[in-house]
N, C-alpha and C. Protein backbone atom coordinates (compact mmCIF):
# COMPACT_ATOMS: atom_id res chain seq x y z
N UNK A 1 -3.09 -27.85 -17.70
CA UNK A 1 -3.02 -26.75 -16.75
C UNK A 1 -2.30 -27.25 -15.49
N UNK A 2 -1.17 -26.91 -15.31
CA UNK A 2 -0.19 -27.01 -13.85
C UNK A 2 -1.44 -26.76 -12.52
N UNK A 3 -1.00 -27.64 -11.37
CA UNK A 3 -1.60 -27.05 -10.27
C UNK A 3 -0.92 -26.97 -9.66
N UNK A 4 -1.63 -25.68 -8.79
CA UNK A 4 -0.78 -25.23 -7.59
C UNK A 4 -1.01 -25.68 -6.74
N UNK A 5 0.41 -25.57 -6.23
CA UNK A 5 0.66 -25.86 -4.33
C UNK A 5 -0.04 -25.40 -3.70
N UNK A 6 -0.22 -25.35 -2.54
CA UNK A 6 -1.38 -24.90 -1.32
C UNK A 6 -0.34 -23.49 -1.66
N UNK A 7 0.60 -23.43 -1.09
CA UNK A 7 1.64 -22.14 -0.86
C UNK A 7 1.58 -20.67 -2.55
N UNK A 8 1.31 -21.94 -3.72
CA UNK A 8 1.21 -20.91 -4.47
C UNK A 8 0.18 -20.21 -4.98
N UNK A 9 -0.51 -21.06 -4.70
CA UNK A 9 -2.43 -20.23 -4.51
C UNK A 9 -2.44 -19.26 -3.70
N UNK A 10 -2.08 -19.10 -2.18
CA UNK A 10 -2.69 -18.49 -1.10
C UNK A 10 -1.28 -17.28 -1.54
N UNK A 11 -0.19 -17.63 -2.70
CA UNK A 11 0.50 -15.97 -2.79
C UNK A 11 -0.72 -15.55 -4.39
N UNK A 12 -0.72 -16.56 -5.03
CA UNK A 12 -1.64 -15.78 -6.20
C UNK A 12 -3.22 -14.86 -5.68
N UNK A 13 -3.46 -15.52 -4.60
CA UNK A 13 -4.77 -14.84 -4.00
C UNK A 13 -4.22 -13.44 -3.13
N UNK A 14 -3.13 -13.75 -2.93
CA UNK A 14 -2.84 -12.57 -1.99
C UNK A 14 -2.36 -11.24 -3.01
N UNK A 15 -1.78 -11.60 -3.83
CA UNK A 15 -1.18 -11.15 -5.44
C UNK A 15 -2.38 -10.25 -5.53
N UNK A 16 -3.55 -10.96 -6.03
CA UNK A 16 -4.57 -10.59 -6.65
C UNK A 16 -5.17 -9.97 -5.79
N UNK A 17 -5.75 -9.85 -4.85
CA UNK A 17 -5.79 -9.17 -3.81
C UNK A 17 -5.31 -7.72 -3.84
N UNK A 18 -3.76 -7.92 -3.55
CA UNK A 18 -3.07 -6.22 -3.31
C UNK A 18 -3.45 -5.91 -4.25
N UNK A 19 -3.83 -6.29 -5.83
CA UNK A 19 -3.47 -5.44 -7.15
C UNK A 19 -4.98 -4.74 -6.62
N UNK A 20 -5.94 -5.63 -6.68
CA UNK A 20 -7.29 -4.87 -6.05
C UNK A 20 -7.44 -3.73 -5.41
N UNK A 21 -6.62 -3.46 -4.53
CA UNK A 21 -6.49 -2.38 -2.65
C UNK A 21 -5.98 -1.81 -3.65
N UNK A 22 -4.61 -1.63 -4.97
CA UNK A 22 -3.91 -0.82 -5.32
C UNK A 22 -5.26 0.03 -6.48
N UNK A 23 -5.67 -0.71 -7.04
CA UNK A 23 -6.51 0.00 -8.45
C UNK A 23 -7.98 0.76 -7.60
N UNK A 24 -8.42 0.04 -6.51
CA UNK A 24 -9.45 0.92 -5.23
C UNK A 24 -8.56 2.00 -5.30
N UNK A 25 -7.37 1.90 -4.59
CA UNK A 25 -6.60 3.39 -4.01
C UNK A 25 -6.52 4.79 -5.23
N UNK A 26 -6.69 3.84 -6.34
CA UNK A 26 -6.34 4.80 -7.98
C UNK A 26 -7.49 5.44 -8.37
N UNK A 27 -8.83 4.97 -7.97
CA UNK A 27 -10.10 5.49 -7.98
C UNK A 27 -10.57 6.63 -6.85
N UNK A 28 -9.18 6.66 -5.86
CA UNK A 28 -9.83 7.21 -4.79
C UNK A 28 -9.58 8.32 -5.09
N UNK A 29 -10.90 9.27 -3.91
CA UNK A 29 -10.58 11.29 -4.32
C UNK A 29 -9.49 11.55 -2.98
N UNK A 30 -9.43 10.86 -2.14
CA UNK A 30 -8.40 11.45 -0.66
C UNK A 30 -6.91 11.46 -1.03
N UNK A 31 -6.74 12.33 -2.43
CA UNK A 31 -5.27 12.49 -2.59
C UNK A 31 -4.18 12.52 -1.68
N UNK A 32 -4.15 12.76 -0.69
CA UNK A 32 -3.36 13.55 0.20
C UNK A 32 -2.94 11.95 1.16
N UNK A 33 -3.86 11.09 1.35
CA UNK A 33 -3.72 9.60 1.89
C UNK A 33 -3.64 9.07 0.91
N UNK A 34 -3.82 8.83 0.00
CA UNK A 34 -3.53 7.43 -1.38
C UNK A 34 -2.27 6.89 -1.25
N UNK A 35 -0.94 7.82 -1.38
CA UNK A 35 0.25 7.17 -0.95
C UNK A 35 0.47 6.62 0.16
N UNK A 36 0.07 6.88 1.36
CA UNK A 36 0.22 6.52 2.05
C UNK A 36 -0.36 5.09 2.75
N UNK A 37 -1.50 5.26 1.64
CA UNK A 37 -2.41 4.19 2.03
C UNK A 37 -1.74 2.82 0.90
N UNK A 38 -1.39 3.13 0.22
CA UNK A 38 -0.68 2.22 -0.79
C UNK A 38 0.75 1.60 0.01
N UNK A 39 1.51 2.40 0.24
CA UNK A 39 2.42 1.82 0.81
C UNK A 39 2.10 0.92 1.73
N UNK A 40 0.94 0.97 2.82
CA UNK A 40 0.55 0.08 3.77
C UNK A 40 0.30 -1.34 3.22
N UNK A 41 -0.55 -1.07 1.72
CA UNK A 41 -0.67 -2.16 1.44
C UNK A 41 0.39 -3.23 0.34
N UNK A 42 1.24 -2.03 0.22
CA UNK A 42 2.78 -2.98 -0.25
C UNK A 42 3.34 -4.07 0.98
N UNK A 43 3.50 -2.81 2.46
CA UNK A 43 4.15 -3.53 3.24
C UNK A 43 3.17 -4.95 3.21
N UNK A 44 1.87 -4.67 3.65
CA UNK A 44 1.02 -6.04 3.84
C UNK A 44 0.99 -7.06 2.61
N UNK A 45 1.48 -6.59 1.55
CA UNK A 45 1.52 -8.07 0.86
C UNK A 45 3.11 -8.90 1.24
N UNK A 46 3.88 -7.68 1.55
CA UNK A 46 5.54 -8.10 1.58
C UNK A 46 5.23 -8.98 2.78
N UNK A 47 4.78 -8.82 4.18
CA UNK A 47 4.50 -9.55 5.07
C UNK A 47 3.93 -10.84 4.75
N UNK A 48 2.84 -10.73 3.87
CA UNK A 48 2.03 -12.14 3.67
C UNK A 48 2.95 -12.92 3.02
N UNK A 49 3.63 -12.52 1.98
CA UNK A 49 4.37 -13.47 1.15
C UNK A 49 6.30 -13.53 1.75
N UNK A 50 6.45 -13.48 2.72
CA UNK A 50 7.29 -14.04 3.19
C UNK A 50 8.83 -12.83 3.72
N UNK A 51 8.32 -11.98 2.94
CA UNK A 51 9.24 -10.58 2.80
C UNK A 51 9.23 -9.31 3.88
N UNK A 52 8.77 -10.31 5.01
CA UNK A 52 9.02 -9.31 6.35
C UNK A 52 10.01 -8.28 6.55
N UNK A 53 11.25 -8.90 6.52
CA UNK A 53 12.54 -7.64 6.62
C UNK A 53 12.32 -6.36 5.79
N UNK A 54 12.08 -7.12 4.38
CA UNK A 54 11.82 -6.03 3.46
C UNK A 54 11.11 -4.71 4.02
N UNK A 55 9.76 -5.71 4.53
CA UNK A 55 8.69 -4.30 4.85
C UNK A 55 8.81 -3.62 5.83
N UNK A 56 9.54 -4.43 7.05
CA UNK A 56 10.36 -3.70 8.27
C UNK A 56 11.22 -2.56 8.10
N UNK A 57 12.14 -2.59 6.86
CA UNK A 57 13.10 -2.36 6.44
C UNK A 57 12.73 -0.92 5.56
N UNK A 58 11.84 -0.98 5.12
CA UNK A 58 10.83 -0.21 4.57
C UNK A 58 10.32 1.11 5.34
N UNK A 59 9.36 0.44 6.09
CA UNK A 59 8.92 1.05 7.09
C UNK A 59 9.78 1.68 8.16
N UNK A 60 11.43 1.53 8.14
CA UNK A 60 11.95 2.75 8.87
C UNK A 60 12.55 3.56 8.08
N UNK A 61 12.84 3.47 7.13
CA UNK A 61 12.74 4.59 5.67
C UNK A 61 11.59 5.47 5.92
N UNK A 62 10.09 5.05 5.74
CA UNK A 62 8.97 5.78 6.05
C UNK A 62 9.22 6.47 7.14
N UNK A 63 9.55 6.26 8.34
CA UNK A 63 9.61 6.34 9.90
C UNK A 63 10.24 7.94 9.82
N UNK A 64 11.69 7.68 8.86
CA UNK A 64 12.34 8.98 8.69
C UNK A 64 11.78 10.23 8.26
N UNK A 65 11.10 9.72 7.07
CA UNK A 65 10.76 10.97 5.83
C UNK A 65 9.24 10.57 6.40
N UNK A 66 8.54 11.27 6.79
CA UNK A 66 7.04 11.10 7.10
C UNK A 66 6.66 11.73 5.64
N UNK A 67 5.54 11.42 5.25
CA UNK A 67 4.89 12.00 4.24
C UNK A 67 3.69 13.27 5.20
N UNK A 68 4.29 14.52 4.61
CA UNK A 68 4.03 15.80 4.81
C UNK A 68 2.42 15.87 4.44
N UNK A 69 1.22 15.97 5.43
CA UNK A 69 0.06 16.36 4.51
C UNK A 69 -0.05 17.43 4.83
N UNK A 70 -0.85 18.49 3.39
CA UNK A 70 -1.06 19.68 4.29
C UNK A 70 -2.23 20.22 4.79
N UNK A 71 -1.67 21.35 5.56
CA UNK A 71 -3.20 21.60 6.38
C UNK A 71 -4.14 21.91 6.08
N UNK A 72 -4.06 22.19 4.88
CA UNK A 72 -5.44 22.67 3.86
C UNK A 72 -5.28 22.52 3.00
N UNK A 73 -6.39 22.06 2.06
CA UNK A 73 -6.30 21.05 0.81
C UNK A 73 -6.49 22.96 -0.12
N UNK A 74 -7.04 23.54 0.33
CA UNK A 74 -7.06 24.82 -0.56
C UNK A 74 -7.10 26.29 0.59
N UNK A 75 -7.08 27.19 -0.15
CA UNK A 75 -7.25 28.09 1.13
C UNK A 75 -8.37 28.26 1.53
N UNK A 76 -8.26 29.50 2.62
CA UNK A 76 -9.39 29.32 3.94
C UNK A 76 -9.94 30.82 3.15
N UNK A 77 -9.25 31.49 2.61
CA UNK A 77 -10.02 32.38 2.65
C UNK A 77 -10.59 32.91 1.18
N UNK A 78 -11.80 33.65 0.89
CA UNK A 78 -12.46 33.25 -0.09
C UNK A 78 -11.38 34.19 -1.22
N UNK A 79 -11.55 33.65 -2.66
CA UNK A 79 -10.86 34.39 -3.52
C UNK A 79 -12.03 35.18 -4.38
């Protein structure tokens, strides 16, 4: 069994980690945040593992196109 570097542990933990925040987010009922909340935690692994620009880079893509929620998950008035 190979061992890892200090550097390739602390990305396999971080790895393992996001996949975690991602399969939480897949269980979640707050449809309307899940994407949004996922992307946060793309940018935060891109940051941890060395891929800053990326997520910078990213994040003014997001900046442009906001993700639209709407104001009511159903209507207000009774059917």
């Amino acid at each position: 069994m190979p061992v890892l570097s200090k550097s390739q542990f602390e990305h396999t933990v971080i790895k393992h980690d996001t996949i975690a925040k991602l399969k939480s987010l897949q269980r979640s009922s707050d449809g309307c945040n899940v994407h949004s909340s996922a992307e946060t935690v793309i940018c935060e692994f891109l940051d941890a593992v060395g891929y800053e620009e990326i997520a910078r880079e990213f994040r003014k893509v997001r900046e442009m196109c906001p993700v639209v929620v709407p104001r009511y998950s159903r209507p207000s008035w009774r059917s």
